[in-house]
PDB file of N, CA and C in Angstrom:
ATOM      1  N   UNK A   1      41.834 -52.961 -54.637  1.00  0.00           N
ATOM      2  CA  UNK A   1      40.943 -53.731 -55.488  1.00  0.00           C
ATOM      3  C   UNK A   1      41.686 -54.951 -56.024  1.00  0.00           C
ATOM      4  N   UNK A   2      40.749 -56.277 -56.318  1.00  0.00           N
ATOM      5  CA  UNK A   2      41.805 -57.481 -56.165  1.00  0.00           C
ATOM      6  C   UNK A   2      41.317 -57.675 -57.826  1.00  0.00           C
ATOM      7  N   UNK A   3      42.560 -57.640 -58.758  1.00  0.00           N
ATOM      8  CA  UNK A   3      41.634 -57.613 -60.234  1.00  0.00           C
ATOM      9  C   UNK A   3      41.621 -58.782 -60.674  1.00  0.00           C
ATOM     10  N   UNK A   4      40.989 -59.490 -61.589  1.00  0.00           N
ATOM     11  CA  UNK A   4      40.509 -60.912 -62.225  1.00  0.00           C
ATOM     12  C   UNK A   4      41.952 -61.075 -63.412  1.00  0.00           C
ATOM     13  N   UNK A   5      42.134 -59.829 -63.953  1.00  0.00           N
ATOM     14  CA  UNK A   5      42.985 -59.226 -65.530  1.00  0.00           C
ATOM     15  C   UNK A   5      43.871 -58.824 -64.742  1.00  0.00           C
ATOM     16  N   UNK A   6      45.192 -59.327 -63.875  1.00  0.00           N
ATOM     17  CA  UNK A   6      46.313 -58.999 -63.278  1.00  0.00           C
ATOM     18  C   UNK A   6      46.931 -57.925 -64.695  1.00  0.00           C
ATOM     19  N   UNK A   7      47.215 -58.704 -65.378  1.00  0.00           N
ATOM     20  CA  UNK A   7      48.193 -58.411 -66.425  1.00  0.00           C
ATOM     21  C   UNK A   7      47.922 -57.280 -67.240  1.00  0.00           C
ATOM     22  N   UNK A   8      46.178 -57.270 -67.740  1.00  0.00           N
ATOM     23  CA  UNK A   8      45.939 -56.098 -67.893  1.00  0.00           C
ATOM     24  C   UNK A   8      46.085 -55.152 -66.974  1.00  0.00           C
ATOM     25  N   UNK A   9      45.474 -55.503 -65.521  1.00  0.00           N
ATOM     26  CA  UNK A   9      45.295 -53.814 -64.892  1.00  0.00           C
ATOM     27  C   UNK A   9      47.049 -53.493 -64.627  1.00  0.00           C
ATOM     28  N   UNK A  10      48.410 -54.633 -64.610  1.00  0.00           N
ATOM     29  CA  UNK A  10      49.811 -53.777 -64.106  1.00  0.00           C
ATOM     30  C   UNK A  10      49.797 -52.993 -65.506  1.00  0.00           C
ATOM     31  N   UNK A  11      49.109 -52.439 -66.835  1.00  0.00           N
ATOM     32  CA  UNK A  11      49.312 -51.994 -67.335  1.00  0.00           C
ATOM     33  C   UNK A  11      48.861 -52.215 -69.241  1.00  0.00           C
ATOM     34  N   UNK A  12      49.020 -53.463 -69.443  1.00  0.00           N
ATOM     35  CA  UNK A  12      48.830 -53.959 -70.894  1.00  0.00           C
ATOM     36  C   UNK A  12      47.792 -53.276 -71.223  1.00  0.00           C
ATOM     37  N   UNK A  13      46.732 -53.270 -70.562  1.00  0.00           N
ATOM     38  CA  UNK A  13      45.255 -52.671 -70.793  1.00  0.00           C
ATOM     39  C   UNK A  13      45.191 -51.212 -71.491  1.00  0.00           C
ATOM     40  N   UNK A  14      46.096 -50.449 -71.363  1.00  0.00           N
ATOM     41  CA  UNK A  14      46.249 -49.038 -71.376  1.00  0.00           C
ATOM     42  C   UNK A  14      47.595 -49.074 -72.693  1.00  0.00           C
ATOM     43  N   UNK A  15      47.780 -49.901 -72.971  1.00  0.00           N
ATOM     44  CA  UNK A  15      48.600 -49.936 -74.789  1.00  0.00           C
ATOM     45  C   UNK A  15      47.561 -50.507 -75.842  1.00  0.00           C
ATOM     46  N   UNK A  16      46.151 -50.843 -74.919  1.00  0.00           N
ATOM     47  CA  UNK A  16      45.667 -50.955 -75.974  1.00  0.00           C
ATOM     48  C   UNK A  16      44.419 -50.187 -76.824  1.00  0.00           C
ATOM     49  N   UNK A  17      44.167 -50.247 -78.019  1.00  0.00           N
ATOM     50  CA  UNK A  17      43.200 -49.081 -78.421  1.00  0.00           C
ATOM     51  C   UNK A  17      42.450 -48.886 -78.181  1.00  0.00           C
ATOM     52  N   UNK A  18      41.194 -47.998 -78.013  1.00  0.00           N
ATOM     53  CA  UNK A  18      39.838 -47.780 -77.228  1.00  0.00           C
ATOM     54  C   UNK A  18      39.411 -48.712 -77.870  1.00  0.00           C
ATOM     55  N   UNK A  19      39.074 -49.045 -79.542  1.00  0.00           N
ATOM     56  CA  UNK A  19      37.961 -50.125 -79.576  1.00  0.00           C
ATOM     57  C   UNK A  19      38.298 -51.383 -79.448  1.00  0.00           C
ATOM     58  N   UNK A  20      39.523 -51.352 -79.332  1.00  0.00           N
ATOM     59  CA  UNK A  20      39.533 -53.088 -78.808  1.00  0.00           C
ATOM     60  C   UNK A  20      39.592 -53.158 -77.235  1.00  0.00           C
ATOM     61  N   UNK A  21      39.681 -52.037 -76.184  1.00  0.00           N
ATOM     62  CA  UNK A  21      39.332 -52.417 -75.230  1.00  0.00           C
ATOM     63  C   UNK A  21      38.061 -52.464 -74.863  1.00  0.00           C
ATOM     64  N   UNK A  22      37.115 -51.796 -75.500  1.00  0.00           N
ATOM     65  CA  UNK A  22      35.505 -51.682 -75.877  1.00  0.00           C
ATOM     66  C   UNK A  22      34.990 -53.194 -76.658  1.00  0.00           C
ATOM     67  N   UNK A  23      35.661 -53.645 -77.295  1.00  0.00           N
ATOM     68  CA  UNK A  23      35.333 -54.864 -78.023  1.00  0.00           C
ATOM     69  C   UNK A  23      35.621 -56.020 -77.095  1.00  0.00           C
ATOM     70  N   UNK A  24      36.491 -55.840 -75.885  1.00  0.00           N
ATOM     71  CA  UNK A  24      37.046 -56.521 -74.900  1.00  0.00           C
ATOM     72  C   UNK A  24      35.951 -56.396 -73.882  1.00  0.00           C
ATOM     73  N   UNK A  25      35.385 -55.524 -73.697  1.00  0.00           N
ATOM     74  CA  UNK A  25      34.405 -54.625 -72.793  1.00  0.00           C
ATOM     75  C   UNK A  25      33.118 -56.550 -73.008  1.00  0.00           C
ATOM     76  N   UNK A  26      33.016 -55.871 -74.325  1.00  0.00           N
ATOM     77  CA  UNK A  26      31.783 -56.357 -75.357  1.00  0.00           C
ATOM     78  C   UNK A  26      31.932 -57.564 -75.140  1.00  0.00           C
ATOM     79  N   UNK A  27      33.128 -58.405 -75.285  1.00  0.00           N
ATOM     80  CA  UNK A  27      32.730 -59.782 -75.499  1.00  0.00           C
ATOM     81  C   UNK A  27      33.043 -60.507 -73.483  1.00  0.00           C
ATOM     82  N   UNK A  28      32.692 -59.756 -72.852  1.00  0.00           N
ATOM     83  CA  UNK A  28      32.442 -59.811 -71.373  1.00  0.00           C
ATOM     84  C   UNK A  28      30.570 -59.575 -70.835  1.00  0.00           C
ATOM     85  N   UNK A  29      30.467 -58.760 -71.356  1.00  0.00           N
ATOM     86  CA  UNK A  29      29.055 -58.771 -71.625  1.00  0.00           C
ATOM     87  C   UNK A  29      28.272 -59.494 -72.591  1.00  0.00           C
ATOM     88  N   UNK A  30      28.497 -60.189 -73.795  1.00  0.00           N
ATOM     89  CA  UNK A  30      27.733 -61.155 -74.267  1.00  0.00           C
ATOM     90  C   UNK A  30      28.447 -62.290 -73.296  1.00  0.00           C
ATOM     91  N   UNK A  31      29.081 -62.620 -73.048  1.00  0.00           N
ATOM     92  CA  UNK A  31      29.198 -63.961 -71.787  1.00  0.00           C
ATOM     93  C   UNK A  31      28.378 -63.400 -70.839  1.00  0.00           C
ATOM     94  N   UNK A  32      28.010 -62.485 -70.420  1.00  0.00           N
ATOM     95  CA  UNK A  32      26.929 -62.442 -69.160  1.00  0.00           C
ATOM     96  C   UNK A  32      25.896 -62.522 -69.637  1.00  0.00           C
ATOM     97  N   UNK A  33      25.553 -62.389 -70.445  1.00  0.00           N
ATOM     98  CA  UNK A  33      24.221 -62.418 -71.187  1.00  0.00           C
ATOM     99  C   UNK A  33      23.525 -64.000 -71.974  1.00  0.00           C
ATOM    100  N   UNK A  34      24.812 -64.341 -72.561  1.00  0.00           N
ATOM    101  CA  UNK A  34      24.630 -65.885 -72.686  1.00  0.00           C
ATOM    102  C   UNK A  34      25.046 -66.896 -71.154  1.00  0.00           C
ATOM    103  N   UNK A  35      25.217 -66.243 -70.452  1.00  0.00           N
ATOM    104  CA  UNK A  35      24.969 -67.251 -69.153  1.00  0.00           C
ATOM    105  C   UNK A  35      23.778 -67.184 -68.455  1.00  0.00           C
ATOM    106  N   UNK A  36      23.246 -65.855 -68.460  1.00  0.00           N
ATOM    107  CA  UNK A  36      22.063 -65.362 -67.844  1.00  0.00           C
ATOM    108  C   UNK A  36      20.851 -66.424 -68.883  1.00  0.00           C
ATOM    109  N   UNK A  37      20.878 -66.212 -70.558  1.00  0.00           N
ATOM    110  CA  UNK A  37      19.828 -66.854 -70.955  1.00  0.00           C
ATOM    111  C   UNK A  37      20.039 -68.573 -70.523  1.00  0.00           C
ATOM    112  N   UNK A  38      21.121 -68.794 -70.287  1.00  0.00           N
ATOM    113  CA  UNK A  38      21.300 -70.230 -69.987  1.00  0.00           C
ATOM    114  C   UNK A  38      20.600 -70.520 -67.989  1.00  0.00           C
ATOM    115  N   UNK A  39      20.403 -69.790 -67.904  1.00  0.00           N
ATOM    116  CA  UNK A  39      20.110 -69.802 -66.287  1.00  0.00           C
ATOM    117  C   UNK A  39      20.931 -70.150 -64.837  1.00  0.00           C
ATOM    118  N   UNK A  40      22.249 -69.658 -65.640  1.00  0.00           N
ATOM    119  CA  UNK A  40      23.817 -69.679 -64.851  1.00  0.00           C
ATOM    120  C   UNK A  40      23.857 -68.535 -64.487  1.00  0.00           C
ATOM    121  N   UNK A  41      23.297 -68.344 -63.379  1.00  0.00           N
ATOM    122  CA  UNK A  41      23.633 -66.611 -63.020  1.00  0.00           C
ATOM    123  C   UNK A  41      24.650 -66.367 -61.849  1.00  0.00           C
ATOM    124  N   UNK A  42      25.392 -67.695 -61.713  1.00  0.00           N
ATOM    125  CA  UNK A  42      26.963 -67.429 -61.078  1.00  0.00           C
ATOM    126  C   UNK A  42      27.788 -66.766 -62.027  1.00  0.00           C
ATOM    127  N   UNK A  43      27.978 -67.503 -63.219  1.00  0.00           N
ATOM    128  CA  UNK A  43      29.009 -67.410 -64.078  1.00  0.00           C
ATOM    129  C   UNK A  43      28.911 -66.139 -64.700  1.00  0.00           C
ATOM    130  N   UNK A  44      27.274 -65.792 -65.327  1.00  0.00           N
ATOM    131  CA  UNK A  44      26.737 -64.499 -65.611  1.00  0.00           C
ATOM    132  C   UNK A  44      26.675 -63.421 -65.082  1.00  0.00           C
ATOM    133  N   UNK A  45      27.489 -63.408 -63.542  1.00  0.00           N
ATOM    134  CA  UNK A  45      27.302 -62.737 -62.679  1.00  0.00           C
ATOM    135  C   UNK A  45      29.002 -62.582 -62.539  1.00  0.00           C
ATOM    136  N   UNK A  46      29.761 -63.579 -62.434  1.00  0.00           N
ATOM    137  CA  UNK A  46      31.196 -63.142 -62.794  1.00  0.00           C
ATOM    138  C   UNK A  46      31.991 -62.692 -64.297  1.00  0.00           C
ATOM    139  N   UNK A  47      30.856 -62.804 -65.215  1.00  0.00           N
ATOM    140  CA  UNK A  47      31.487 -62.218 -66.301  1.00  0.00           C
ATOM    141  C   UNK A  47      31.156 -60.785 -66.424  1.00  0.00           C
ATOM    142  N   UNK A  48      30.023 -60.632 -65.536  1.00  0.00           N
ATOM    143  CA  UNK A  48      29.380 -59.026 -65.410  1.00  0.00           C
ATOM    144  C   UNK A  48      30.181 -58.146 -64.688  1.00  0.00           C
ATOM    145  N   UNK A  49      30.904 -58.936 -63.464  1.00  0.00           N
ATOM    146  CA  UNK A  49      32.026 -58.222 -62.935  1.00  0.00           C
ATOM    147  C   UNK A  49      33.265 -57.994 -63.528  1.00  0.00           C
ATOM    148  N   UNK A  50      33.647 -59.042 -64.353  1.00  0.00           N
ATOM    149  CA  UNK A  50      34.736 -58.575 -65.327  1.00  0.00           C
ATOM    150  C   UNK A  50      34.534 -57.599 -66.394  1.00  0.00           C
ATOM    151  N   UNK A  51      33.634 -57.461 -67.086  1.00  0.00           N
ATOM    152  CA  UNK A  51      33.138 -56.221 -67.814  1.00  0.00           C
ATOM    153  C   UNK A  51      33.360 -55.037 -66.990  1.00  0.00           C
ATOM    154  N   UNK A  52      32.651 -54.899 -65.652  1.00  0.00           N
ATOM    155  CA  UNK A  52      33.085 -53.827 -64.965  1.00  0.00           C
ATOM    156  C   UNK A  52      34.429 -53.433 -64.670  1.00  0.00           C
ATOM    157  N   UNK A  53      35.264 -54.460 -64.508  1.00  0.00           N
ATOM    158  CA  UNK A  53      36.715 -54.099 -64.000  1.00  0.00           C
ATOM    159  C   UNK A  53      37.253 -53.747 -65.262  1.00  0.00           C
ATOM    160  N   UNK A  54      36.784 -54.183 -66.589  1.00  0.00           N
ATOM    161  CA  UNK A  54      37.823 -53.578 -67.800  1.00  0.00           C
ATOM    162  C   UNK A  54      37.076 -52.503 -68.249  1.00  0.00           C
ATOM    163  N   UNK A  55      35.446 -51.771 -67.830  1.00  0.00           N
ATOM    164  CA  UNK A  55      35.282 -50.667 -68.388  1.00  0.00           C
ATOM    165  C   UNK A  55      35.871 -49.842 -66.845  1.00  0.00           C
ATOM    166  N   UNK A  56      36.206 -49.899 -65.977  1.00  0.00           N
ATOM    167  CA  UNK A  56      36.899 -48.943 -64.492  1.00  0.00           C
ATOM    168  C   UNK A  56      38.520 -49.085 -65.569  1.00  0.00           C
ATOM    169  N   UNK A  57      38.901 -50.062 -65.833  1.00  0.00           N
ATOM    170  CA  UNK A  57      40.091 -49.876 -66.500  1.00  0.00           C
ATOM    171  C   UNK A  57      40.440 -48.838 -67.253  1.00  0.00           C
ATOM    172  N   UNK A  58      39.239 -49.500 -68.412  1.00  0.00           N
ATOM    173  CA  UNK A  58      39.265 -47.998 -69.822  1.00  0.00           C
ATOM    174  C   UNK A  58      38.790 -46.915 -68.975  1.00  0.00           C
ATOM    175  N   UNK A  59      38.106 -46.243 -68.278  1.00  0.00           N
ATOM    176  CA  UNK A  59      37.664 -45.196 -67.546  1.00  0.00           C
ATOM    177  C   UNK A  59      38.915 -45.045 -67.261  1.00  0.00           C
ATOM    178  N   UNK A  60      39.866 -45.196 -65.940  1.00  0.00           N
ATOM    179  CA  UNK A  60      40.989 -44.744 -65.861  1.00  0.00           C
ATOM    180  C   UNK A  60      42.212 -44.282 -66.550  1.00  0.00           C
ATOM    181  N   UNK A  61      41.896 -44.510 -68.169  1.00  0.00           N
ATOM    182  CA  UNK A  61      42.799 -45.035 -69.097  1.00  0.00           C
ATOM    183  C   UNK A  61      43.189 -43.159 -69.518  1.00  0.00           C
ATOM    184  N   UNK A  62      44.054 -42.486 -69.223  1.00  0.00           N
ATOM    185  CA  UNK A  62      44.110 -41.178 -70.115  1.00  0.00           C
ATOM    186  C   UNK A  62      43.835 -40.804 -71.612  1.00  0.00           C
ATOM    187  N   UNK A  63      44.299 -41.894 -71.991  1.00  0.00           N
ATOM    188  CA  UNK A  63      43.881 -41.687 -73.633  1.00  0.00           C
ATOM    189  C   UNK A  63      42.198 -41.174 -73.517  1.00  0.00           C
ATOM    190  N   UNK A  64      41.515 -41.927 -72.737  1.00  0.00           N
ATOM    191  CA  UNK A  64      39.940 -42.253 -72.784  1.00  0.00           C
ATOM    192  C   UNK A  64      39.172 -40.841 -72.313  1.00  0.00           C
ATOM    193  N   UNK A  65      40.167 -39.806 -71.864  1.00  0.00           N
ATOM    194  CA  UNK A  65      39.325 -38.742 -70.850  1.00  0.00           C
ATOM    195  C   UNK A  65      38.511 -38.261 -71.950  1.00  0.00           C
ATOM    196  N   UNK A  66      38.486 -37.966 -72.711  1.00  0.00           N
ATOM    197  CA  UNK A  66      37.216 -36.970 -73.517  1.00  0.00           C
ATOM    198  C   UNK A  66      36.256 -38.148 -73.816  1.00  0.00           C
ATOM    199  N   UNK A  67      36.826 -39.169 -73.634  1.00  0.00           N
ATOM    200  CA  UNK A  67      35.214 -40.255 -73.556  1.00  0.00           C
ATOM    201  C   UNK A  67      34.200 -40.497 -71.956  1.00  0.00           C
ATOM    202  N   UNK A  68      34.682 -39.763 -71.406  1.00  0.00           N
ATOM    203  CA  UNK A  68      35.075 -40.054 -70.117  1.00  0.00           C
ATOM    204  C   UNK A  68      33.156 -40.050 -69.509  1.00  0.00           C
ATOM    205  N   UNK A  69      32.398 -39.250 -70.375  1.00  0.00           N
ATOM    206  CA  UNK A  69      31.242 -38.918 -70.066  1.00  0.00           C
ATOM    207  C   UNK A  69      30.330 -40.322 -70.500  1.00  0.00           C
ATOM    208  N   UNK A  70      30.633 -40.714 -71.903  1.00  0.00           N
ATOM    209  CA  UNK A  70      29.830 -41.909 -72.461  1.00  0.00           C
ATOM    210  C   UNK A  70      30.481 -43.444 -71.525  1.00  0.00           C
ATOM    211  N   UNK A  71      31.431 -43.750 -71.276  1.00  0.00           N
ATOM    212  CA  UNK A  71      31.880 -44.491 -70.508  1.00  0.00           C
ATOM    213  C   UNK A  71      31.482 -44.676 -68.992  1.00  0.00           C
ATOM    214  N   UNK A  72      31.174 -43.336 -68.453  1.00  0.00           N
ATOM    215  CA  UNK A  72      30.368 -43.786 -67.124  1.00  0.00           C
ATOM    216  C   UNK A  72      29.480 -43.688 -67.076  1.00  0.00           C
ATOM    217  N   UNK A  73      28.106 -43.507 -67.914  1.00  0.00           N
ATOM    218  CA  UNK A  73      27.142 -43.728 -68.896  1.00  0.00           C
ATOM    219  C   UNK A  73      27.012 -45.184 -69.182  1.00  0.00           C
ATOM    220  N   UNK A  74      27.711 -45.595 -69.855  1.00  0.00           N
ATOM    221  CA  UNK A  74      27.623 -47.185 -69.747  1.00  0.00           C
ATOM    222  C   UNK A  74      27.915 -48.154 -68.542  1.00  0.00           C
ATOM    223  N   UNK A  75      28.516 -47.659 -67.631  1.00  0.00           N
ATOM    224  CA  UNK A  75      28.928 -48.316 -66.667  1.00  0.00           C
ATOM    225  C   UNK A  75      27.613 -48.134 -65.653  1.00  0.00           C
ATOM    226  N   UNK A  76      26.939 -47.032 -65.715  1.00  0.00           N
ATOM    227  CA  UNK A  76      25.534 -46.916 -65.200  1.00  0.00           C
ATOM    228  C   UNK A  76      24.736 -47.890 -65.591  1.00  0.00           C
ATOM    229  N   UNK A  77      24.367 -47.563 -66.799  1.00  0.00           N
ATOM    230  CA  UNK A  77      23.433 -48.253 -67.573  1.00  0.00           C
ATOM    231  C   UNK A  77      23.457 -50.083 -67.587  1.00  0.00           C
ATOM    232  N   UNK A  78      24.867 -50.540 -67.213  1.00  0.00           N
ATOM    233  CA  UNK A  78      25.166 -52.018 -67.440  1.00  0.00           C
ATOM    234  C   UNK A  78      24.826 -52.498 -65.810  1.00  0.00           C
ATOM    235  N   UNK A  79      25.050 -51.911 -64.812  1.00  0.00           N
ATOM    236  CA  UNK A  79      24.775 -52.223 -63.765  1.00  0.00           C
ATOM    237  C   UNK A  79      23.394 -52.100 -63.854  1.00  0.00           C
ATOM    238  N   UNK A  80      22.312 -51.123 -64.187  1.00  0.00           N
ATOM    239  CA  UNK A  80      21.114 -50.881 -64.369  1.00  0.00           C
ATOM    240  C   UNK A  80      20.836 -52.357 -65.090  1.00  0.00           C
ATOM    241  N   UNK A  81      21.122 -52.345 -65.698  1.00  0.00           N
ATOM    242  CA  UNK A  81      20.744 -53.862 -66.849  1.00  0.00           C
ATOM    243  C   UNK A  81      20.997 -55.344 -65.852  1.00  0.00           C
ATOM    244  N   UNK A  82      22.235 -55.191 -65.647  1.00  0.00           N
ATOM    245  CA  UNK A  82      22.619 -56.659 -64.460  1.00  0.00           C
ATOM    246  C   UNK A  82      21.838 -56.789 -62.799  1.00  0.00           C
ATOM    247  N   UNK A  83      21.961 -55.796 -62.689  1.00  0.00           N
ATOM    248  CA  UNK A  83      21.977 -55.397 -60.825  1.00  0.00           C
ATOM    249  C   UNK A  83      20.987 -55.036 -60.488  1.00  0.00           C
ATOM    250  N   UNK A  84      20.094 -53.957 -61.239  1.00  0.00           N
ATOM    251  CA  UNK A  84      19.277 -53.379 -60.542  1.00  0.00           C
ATOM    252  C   UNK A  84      17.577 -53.593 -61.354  1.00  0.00           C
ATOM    253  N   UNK A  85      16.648 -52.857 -61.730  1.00  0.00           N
ATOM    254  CA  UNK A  85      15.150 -52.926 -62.413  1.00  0.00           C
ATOM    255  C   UNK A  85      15.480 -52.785 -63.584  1.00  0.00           C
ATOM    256  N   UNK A  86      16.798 -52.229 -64.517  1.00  0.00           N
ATOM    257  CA  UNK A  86      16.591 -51.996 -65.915  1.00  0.00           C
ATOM    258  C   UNK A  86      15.733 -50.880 -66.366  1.00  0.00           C
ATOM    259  N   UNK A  87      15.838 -49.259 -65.243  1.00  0.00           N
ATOM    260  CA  UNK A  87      15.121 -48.225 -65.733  1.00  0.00           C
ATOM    261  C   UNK A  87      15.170 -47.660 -66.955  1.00  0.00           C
ATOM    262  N   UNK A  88      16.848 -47.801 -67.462  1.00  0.00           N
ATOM    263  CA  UNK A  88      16.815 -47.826 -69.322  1.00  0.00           C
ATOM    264  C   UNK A  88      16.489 -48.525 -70.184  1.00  0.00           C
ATOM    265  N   UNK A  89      15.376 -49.656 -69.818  1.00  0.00           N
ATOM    266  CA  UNK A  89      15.186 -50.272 -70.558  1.00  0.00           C
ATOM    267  C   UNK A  89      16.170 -51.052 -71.974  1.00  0.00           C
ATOM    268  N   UNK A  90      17.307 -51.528 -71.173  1.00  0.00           N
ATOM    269  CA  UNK A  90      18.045 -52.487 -72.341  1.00  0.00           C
ATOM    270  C   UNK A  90      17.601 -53.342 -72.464  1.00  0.00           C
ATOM    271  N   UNK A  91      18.213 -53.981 -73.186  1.00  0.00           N
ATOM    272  CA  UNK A  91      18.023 -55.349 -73.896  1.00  0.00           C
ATOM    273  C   UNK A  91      19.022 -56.506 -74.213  1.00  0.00           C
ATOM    274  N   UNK A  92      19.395 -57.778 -73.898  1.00  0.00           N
ATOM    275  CA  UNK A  92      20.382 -58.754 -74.829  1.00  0.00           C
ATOM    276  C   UNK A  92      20.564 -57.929 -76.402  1.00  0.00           C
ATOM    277  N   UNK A  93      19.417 -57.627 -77.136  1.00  0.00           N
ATOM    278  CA  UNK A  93      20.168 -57.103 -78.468  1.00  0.00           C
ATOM    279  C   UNK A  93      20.555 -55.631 -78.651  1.00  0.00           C
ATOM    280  N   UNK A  94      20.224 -54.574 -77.743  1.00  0.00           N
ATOM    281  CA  UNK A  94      20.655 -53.319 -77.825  1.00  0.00           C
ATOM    282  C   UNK A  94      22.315 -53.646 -77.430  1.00  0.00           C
ATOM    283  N   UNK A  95      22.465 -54.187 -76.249  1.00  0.00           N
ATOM    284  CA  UNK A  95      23.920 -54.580 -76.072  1.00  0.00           C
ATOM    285  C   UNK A  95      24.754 -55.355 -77.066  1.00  0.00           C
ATOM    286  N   UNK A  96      24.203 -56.205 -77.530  1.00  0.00           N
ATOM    287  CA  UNK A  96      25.228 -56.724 -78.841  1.00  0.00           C
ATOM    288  C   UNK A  96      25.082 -56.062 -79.960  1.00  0.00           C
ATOM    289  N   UNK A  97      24.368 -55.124 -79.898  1.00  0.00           N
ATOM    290  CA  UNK A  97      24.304 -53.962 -81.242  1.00  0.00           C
ATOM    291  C   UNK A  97      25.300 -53.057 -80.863  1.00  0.00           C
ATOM    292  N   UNK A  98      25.489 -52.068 -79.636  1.00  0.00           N
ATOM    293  CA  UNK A  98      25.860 -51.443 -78.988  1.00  0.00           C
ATOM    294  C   UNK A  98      27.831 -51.688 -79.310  1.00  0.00           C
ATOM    295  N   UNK A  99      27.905 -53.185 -78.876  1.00  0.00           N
ATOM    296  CA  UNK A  99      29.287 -53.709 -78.836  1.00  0.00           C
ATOM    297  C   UNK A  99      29.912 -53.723 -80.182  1.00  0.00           C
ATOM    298  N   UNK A 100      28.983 -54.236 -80.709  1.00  0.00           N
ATOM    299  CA  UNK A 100      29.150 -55.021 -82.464  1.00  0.00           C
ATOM    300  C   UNK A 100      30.387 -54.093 -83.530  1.00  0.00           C
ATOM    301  N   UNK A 101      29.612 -52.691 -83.165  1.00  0.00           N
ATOM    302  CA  UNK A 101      30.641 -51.679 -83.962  1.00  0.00           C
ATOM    303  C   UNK A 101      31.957 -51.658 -83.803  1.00  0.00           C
ATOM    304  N   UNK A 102      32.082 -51.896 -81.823  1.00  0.00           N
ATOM    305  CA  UNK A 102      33.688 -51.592 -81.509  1.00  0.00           C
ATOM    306  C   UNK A 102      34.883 -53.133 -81.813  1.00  0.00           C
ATOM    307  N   UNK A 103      33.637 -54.497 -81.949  1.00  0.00           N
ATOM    308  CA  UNK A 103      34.309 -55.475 -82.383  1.00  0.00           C
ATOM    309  C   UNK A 103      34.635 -55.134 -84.140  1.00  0.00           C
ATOM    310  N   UNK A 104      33.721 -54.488 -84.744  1.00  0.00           N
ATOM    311  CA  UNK A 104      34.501 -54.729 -86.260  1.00  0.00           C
ATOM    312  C   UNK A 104      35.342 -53.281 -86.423  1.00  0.00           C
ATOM    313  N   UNK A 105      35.180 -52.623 -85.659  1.00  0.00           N
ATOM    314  CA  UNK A 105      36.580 -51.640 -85.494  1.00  0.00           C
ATOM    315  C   UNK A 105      38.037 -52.039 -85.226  1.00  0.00           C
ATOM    316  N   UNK A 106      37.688 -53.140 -84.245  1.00  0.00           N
ATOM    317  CA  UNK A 106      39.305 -53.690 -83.544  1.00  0.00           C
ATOM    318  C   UNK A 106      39.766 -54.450 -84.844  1.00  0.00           C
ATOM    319  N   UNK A 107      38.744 -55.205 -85.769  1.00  0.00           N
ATOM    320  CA  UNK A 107      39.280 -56.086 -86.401  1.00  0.00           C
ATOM    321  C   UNK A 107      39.846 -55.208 -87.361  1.00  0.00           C
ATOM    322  N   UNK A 108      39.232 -53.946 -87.884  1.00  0.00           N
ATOM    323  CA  UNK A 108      40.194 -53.060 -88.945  1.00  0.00           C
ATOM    324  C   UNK A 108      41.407 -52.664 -88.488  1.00  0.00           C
ATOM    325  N   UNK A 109      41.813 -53.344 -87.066  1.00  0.00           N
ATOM    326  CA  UNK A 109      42.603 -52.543 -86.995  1.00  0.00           C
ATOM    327  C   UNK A 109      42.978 -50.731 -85.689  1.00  0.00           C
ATOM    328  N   UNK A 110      41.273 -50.548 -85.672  1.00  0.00           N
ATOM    329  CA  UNK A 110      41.687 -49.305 -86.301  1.00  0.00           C
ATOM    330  C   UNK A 110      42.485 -48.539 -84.477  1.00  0.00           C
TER     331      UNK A 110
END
């Protein structure tokens, strides 16, 4: 696999905490989402793939295994949303609701 995040996938990615790699997740998906409403669906379409390569990241991540169920859950559901009819019915704001928590988590810190 040829990754976009060299530096993350030789490793950085995996020192860092679930919600800031979730908040990392997050602000990859509002760029697909603000490219998509802009009617750039190249760019919206390569930021959708980078979301995927850093949630396959966190998925691989050991710390992450007991998340391991909600994480490929989302990785369903986001392809469902980008790729395919949207049978879960998301939304632009369920996803920035969704994200929102793990961005003011990273910022505590936590």
């Amino acid at each position: 696999m040829s990754f976009q995040h060299k530096d993350l996938a030789k490793g950085k990615w995996f020192k860092l905490s679930f919600p800031v790699q979730m908040a990392n997740i997050g602000s990859e998906v509002n760029r697909a989402i603000s490219w998509k409403n802009k009617n750039n669906l190249k760019y919206s379409q390569k930021a959708f793939e980078r979301s995927l390569e850093l949630l396959s990241l966190t998925i691989s991540d050991q710390k992450n295994k007991r998340r391991l169920r909600e994480l490929t859950r989302l990785y369903e559901v986001l392809v469902d949303y980008f790729a395919f009819n949207n049978e879960y019915k998301s939304t632009n704001q369920s996803w920035q609701n969704y994200f929102l928590a793990f961005n003011y988590m990273a910022r505590l810190k936590y």
